[in-house]
N, C-alpha and C. Protein backbone atom coordinates (compact mmCIF):
# COMPACT_ATOMS: atom_id res chain seq x y z
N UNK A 1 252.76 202.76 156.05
CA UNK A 1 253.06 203.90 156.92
C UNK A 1 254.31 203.63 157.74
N UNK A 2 255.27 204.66 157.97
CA UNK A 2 256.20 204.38 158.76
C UNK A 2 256.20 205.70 159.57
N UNK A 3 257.04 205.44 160.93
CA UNK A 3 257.05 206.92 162.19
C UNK A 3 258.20 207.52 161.39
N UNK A 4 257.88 208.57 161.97
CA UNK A 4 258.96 209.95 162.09
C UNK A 4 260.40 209.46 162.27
N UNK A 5 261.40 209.56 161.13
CA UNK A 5 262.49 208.95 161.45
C UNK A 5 263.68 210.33 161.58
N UNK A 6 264.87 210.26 161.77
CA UNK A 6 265.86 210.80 161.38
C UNK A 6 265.44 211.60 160.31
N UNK A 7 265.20 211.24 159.54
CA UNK A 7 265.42 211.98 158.32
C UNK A 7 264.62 212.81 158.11
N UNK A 8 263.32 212.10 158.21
CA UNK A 8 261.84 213.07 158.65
C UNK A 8 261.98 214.71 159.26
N UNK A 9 262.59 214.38 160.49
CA UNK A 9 262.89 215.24 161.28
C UNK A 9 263.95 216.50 160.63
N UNK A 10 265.05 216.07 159.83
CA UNK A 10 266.00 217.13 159.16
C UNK A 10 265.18 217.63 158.19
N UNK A 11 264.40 216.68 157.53
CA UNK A 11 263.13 217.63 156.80
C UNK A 11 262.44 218.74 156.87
N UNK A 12 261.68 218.39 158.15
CA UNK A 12 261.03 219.56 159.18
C UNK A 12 261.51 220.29 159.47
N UNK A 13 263.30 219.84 160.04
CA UNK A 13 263.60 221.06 160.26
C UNK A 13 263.93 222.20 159.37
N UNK A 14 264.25 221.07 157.82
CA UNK A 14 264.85 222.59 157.05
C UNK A 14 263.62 223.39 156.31
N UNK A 15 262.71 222.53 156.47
CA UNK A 15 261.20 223.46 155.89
C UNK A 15 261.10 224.48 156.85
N UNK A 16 261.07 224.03 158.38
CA UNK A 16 261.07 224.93 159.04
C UNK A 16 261.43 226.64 158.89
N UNK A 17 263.20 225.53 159.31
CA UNK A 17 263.73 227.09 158.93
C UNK A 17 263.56 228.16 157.48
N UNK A 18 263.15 227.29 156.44
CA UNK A 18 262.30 228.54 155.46
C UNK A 18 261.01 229.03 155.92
N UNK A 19 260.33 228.62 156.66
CA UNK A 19 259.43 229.04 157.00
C UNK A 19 259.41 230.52 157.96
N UNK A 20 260.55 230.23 158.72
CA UNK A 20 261.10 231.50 159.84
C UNK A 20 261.79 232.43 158.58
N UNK A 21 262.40 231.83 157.63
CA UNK A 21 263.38 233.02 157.01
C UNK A 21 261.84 233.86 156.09
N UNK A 22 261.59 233.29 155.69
CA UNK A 22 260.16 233.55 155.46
C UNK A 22 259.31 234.63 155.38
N UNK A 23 259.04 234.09 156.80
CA UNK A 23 258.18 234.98 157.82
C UNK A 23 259.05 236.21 158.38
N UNK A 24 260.22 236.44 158.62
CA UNK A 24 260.75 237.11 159.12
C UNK A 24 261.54 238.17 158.29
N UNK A 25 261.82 238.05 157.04
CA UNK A 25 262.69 239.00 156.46
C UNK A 25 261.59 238.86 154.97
N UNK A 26 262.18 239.83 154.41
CA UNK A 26 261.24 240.50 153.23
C UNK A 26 261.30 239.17 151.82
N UNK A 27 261.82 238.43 151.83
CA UNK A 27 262.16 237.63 150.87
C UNK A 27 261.42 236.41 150.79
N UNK A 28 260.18 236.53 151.76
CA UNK A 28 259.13 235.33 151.47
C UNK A 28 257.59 236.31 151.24
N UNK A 29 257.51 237.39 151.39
CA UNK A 29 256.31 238.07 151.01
C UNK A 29 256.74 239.59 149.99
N UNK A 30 255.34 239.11 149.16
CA UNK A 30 255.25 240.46 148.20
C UNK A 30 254.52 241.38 148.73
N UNK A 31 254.35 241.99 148.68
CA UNK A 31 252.84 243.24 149.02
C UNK A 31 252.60 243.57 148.01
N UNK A 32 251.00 243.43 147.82
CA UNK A 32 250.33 244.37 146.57
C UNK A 32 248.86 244.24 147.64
N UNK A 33 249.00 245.72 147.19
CA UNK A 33 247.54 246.13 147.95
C UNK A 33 247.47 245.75 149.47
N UNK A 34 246.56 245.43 149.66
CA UNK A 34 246.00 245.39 151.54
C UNK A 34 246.76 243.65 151.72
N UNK A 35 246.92 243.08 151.08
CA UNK A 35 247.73 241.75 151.13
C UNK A 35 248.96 241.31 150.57
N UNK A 36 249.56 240.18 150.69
CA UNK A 36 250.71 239.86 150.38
C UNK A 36 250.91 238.43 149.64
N UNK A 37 251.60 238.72 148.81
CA UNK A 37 252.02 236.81 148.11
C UNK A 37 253.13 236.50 148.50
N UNK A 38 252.79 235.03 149.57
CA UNK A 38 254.05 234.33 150.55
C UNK A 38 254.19 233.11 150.11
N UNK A 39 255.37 232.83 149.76
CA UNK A 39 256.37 231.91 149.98
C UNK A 39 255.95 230.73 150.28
N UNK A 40 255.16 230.62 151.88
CA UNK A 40 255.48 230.04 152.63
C UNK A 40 254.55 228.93 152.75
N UNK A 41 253.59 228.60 151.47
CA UNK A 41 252.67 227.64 150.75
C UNK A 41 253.90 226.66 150.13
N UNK A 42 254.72 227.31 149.85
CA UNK A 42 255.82 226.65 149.01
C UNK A 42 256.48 225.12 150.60
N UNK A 43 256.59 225.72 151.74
CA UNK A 43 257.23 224.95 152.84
C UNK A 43 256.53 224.16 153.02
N UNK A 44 254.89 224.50 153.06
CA UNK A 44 253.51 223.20 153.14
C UNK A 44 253.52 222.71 151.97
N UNK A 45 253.62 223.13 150.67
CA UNK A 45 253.78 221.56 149.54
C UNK A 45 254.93 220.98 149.57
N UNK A 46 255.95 221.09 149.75
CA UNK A 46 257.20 220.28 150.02
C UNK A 46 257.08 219.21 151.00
N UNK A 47 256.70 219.86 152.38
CA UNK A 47 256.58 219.01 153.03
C UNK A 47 255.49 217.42 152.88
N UNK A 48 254.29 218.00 152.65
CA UNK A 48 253.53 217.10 152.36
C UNK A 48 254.04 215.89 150.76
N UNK A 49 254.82 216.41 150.14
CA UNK A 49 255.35 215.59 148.90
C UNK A 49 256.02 214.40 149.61
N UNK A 50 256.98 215.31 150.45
CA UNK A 50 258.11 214.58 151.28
C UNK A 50 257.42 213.46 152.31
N UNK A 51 256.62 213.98 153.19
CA UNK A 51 255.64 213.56 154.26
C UNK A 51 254.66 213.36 154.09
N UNK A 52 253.89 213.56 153.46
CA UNK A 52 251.92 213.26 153.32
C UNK A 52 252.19 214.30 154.56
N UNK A 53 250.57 213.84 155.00
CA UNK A 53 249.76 214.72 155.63
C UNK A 53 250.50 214.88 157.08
N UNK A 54 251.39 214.40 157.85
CA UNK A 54 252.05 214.89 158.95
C UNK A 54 252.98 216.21 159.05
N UNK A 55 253.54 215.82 157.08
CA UNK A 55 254.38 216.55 157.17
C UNK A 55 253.82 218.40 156.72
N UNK A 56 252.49 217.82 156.44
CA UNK A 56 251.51 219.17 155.54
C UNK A 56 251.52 219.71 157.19
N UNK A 57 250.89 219.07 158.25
CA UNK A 57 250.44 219.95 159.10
C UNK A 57 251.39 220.22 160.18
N UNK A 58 252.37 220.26 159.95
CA UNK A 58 253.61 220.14 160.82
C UNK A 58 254.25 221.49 160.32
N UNK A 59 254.00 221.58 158.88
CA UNK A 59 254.44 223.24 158.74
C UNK A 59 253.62 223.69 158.31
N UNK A 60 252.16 223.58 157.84
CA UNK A 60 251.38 224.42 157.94
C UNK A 60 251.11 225.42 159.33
N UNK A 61 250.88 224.18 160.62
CA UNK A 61 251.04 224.77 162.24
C UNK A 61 252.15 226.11 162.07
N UNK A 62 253.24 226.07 161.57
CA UNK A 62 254.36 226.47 161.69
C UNK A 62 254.31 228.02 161.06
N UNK A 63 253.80 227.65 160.02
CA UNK A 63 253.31 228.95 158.98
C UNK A 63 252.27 229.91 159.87
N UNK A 64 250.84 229.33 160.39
CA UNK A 64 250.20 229.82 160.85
C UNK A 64 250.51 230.41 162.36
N UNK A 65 251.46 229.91 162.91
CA UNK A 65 251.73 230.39 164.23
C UNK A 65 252.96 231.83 163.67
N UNK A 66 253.36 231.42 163.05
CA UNK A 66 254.22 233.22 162.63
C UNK A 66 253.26 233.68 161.53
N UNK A 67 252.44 233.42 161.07
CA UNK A 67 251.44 234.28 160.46
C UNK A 67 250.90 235.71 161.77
N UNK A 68 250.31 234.56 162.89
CA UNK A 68 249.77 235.10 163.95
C UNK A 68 250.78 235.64 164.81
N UNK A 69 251.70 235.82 164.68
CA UNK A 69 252.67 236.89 165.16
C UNK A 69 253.34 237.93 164.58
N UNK A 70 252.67 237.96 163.33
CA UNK A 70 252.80 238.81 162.57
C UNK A 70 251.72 240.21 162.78
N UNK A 71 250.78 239.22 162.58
CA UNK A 71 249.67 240.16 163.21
C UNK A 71 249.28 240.58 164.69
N UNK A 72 250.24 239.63 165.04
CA UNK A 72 250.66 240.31 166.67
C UNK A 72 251.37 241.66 166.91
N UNK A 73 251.84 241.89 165.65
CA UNK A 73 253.58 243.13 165.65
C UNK A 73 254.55 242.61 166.29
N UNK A 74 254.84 241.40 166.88
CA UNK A 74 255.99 240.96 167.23
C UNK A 74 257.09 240.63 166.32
N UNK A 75 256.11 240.32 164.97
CA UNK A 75 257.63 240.17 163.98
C UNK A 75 256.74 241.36 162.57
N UNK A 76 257.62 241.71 162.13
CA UNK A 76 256.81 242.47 160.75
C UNK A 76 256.05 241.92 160.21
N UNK A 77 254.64 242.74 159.94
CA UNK A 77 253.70 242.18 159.19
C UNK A 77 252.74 243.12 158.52
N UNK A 78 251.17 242.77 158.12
CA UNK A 78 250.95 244.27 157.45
C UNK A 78 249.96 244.92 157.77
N UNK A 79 250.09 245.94 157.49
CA UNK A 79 248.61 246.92 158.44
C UNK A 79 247.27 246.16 158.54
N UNK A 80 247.45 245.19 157.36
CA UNK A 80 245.25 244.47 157.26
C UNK A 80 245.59 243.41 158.47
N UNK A 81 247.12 243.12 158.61
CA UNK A 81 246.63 241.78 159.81
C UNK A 81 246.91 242.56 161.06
N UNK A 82 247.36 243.33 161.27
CA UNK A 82 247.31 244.34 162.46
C UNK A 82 246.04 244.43 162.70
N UNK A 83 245.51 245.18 161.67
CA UNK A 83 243.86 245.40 162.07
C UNK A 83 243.00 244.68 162.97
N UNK A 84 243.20 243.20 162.12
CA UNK A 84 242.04 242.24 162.25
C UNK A 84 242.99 242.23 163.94
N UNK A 85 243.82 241.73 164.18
CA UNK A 85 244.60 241.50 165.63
C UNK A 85 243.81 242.62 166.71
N UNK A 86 243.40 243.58 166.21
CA UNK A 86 242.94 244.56 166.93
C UNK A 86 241.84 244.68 167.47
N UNK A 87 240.96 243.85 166.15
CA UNK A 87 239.72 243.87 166.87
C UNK A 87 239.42 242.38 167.15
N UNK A 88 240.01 241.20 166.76
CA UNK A 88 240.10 240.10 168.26
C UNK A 88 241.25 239.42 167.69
N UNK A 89 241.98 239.40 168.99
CA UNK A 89 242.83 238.73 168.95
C UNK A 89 242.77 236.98 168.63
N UNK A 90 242.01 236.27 169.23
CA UNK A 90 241.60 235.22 169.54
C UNK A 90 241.17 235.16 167.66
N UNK A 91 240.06 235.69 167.27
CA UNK A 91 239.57 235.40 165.98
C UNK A 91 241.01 235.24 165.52
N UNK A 92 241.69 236.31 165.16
CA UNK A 92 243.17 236.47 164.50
C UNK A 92 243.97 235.35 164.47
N UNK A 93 244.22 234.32 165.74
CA UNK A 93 244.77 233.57 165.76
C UNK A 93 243.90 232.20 165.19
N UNK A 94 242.94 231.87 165.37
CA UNK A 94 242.13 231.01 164.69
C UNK A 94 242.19 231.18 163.18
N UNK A 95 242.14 232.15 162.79
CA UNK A 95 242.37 232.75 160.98
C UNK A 95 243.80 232.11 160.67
N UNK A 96 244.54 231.98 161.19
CA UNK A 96 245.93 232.28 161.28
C UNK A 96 246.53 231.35 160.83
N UNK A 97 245.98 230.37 161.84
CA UNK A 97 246.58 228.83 162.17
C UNK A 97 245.54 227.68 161.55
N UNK A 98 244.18 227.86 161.69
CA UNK A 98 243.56 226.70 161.42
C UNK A 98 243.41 226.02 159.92
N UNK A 99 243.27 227.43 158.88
CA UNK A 99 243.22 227.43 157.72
C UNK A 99 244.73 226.96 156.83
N UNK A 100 246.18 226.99 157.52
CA UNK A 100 247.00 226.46 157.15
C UNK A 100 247.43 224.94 157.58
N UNK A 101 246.96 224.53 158.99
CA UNK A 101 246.72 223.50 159.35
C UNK A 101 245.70 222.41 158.18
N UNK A 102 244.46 222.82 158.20
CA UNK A 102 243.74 222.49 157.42
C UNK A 102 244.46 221.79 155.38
N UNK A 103 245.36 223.52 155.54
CA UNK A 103 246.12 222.84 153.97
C UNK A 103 246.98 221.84 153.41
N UNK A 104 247.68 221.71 154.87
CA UNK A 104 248.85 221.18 155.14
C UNK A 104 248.11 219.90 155.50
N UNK A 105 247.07 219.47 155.77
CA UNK A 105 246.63 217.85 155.60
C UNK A 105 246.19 217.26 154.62
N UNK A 106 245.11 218.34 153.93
CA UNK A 106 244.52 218.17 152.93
C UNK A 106 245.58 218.17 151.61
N UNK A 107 245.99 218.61 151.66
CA UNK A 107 247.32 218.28 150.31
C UNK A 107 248.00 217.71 150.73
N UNK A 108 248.39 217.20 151.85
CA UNK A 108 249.58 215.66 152.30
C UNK A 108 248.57 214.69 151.34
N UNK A 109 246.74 214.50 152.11
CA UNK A 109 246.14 213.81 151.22
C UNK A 109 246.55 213.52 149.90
N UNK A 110 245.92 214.61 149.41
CA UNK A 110 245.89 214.71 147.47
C UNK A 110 246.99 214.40 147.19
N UNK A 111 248.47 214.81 147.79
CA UNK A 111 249.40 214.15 146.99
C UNK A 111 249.49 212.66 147.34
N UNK A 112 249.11 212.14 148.04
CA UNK A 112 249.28 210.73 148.56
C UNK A 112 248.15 210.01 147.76
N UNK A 113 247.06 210.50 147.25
CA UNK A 113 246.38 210.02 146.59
C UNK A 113 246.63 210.47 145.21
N UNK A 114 247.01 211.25 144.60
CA UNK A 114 247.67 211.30 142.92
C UNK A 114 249.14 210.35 142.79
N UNK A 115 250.05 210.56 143.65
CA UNK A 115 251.20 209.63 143.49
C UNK A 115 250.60 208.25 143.28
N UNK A 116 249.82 207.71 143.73
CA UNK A 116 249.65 206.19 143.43
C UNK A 116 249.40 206.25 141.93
N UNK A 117 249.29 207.67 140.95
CA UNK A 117 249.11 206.95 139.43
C UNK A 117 250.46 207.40 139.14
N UNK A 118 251.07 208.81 139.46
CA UNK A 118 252.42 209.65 138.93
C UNK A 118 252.96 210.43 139.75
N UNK A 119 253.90 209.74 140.59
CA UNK A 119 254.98 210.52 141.18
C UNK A 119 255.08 211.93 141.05
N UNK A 120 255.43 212.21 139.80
CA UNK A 120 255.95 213.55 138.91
C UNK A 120 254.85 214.52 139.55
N UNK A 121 253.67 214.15 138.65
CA UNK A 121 252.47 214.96 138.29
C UNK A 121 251.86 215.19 139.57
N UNK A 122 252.21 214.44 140.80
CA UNK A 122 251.79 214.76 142.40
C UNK A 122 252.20 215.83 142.71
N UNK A 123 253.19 215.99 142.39
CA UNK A 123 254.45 217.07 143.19
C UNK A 123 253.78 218.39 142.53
N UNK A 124 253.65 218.77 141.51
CA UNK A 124 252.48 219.74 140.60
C UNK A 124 251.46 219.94 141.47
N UNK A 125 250.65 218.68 141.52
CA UNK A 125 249.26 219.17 142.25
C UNK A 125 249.21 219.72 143.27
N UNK A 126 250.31 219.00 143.65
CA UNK A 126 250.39 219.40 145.56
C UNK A 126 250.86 220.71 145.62
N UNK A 127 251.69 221.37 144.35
CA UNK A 127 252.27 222.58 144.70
C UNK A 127 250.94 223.66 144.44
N UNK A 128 249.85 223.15 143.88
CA UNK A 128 248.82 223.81 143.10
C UNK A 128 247.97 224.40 144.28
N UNK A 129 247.48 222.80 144.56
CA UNK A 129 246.66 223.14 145.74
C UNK A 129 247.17 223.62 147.47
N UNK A 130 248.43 223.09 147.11
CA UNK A 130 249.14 224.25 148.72
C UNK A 130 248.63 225.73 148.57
N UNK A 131 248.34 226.55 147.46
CA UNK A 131 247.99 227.97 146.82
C UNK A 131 246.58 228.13 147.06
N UNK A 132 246.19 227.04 146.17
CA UNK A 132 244.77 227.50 145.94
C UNK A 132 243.76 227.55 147.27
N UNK A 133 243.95 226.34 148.23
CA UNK A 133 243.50 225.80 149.08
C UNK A 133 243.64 227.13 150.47
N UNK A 134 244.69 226.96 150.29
CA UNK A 134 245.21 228.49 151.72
C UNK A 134 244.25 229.63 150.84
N UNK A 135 244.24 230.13 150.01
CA UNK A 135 243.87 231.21 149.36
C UNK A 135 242.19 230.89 149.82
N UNK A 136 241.61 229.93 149.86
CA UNK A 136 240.16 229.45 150.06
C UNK A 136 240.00 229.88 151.70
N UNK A 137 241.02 229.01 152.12
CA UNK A 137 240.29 228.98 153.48
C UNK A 137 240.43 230.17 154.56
N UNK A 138 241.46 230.92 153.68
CA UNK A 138 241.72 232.06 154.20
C UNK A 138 240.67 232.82 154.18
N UNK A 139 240.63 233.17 153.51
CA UNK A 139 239.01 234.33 152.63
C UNK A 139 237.51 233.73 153.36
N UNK A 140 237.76 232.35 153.31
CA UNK A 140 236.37 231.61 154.13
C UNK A 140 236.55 232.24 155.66
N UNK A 141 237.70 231.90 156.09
CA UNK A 141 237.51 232.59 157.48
C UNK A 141 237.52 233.65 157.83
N UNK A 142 238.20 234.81 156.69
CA UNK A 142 238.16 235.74 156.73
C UNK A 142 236.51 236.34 157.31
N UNK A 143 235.61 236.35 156.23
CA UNK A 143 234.36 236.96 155.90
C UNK A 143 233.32 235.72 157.57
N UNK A 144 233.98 234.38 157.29
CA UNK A 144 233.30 233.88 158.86
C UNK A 144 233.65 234.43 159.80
N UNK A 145 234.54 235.14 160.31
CA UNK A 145 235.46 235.82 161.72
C UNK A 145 234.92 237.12 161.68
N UNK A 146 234.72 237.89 159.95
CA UNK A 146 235.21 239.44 160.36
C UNK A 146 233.86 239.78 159.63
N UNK A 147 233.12 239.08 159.11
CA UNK A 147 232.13 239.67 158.02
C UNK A 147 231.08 240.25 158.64
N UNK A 148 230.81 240.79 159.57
CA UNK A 148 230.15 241.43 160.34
C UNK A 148 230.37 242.85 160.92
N UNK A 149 232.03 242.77 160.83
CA UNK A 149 232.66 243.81 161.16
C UNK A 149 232.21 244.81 160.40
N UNK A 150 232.41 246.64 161.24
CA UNK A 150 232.62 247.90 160.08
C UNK A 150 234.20 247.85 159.32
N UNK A 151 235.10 246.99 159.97
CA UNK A 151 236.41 247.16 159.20
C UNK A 151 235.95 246.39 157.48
N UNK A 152 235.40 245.16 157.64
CA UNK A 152 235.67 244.12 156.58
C UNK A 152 234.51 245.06 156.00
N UNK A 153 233.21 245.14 156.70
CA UNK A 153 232.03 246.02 155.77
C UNK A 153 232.17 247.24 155.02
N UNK A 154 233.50 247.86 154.71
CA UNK A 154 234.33 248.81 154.22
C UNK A 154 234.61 248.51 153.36
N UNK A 155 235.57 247.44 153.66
CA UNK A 155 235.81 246.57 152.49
C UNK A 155 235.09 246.50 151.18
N UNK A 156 233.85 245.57 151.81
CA UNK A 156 233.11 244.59 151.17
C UNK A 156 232.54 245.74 150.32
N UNK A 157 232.03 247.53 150.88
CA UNK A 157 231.68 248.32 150.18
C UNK A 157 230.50 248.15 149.31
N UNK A 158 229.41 247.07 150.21
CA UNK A 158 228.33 247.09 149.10
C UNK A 158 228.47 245.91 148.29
N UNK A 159 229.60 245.17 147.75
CA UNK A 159 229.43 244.39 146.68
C UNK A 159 229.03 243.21 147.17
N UNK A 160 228.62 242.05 146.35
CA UNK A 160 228.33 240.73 146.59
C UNK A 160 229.79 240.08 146.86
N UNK A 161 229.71 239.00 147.81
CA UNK A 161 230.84 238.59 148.44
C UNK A 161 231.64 238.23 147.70
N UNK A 162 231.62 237.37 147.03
CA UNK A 162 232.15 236.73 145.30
C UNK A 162 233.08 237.83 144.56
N UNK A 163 232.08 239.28 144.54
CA UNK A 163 232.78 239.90 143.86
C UNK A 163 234.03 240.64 144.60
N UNK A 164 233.81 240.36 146.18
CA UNK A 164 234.80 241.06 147.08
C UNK A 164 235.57 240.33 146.80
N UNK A 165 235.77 238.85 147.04
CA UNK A 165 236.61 237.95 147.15
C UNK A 165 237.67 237.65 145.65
N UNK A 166 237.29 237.63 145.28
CA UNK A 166 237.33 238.00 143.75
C UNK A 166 237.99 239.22 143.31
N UNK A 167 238.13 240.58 143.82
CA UNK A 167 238.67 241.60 143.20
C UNK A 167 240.20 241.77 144.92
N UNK A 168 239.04 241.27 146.06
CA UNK A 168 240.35 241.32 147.25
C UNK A 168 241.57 240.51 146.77
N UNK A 169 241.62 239.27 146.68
CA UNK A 169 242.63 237.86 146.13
C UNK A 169 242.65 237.70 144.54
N UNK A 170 242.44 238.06 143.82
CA UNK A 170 242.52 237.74 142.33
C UNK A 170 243.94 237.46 141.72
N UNK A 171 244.86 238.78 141.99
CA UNK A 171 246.11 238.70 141.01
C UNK A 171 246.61 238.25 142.35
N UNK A 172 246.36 238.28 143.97
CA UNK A 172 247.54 237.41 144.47
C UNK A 172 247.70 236.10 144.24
N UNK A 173 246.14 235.48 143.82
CA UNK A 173 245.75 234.17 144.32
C UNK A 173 246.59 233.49 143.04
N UNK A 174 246.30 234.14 141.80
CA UNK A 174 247.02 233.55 140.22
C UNK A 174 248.14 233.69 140.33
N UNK A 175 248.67 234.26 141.35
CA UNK A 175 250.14 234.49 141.70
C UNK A 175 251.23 233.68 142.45
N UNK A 176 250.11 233.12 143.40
CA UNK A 176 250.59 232.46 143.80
C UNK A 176 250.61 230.72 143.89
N UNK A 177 249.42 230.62 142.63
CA UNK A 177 249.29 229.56 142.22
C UNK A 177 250.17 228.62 141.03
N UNK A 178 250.71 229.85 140.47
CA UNK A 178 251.17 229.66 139.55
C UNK A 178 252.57 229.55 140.14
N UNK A 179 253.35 230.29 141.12
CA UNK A 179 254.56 230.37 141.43
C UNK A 179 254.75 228.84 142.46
N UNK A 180 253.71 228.96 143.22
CA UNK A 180 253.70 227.40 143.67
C UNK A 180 253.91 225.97 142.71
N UNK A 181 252.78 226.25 141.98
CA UNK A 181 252.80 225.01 141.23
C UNK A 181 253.96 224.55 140.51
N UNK A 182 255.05 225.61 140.18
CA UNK A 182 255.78 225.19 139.34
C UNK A 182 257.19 224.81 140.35
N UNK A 183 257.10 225.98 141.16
CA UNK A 183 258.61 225.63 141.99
C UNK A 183 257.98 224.46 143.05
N UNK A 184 257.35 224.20 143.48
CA UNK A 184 257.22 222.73 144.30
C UNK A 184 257.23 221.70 143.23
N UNK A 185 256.63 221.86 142.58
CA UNK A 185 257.10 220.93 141.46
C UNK A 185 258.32 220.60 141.01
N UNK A 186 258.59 221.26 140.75
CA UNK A 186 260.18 221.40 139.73
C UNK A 186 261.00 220.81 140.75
N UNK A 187 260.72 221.33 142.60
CA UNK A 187 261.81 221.05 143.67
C UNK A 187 261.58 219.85 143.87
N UNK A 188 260.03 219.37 144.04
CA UNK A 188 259.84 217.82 144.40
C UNK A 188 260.21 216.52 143.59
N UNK A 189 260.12 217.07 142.09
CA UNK A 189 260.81 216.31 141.09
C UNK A 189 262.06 216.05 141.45
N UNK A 190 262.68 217.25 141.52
CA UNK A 190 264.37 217.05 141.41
C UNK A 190 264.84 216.31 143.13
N UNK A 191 264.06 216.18 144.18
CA UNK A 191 264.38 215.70 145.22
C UNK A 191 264.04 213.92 145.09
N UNK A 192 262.77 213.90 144.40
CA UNK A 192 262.54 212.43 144.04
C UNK A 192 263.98 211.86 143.60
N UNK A 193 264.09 212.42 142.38
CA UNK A 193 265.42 212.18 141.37
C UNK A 193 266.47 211.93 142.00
N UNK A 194 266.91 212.79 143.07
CA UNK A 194 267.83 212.63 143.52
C UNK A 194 267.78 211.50 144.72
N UNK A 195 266.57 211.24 144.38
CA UNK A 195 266.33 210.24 145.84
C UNK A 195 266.81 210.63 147.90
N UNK A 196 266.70 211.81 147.39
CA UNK A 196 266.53 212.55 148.96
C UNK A 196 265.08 212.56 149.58
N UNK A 197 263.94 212.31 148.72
CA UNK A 197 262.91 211.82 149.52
C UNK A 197 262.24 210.46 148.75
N UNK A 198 261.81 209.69 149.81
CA UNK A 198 260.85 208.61 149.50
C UNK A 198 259.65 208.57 149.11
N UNK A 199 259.25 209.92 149.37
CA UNK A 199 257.51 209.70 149.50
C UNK A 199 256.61 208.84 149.77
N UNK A 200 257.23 208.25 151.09
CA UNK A 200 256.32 207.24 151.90
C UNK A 200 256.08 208.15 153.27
N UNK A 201 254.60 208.21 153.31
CA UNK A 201 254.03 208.84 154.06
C UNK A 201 254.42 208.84 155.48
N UNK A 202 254.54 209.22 156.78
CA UNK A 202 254.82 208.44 157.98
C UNK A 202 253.76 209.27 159.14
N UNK A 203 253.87 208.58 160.06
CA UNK A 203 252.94 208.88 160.97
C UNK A 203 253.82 209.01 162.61
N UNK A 204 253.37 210.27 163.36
CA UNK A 204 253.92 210.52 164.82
C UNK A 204 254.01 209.35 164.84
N UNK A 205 255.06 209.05 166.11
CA UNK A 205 255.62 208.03 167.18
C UNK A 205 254.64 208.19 168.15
């Protein structure tokens, strides 16, 4: 393990700033239907390739705090996270932030634990599960925060949760699993290669 160096830090920052360009202008989210396929899974597997797990939750935090200002209306965002903002704020921000926090460690993990057999084939996983993982814990908190609600019970319309979850996230979730997996991959490869990252994990000062 080594601290947060120089370099660490220009890391963060330039994940960062994709993370704001992101969040802020139309070129990190799709819209289809009541949701959107973002980008910004792509800034939490990079980082964690680059960083392990400091660097997962360092922009996961990052993701989830302009998630939740999205659904604030302070920066553009979309009518379903307006909603939920409406009827608690507090839930909204817990949805927001904890579940990308959460991704952004847990895949610093996994890639820190697949690299010890293949470099390469880490950078893949990690881009896999940056997707899959947000797509989980989202939907988990979703139906834990709101599943009680008449907004989400609209939704849900009667069906078994599975099948909500399942027809709500389906083509975003393959969407964005697939677009992850390959461009964090492909980017983390070519950064190894170029030897712009180490992939030695580091830990706060």
């Amino acid at each position: 393990m080594k601290k947060l160096n120089t370099k660490s830090l220009v890391i963060l920052g330039v994940l960062t700033a994709f993370v704001i360009i992101f969040s802020t202008t139309p070129i990190g989210s799709i819209p289809i239907g009541p949701l959107v396929i973002t980008l910004n899974i792509i800034p939490i597997a990079l980082a964690a390739i680059a960083l392990g797990p400091v660097g997962g939750v360092t922009i996961g935090a990052m993701f989830g705090l302009f998630s939740f200002l999205q659904a604030a209306g302070i920066i553009q965002g979309t009518g379903f996270a307006h909603t939920l903002f409406s009827i608690s704020p507090l839930a909204t921000f817990v949805q927001c932030v904890v579940p990308r926090v959460l991704d952004g460690l847990l895949v610093g993990l996994i890639h820190n634990a697949v690299a010890k057999f293949n470099k390469e084939t880490a950078c893949f996983v990690t881009g896999f599960f940056s997707a899959f993982l947000n797509t989980l814990f989202f939907m988990t908190s979703l139906v834990l925060l709101y599943g009680n609600t008449e907004y989400l019970q609209g939704l849900i319309d009667g069906r078994n949760i599975f099948a909500f979850v399942i027809a709500f996230v389906g083509v975003n979730a393959v969407t964005e699993m697939v677009s992850s997996t390959v461009i964090s991959g492909a980017v983390g490869v070519a950064l190894q290669k170029a030897r712009l990252i180490d992939n030695q994990p580091v830990q706060a000062s």
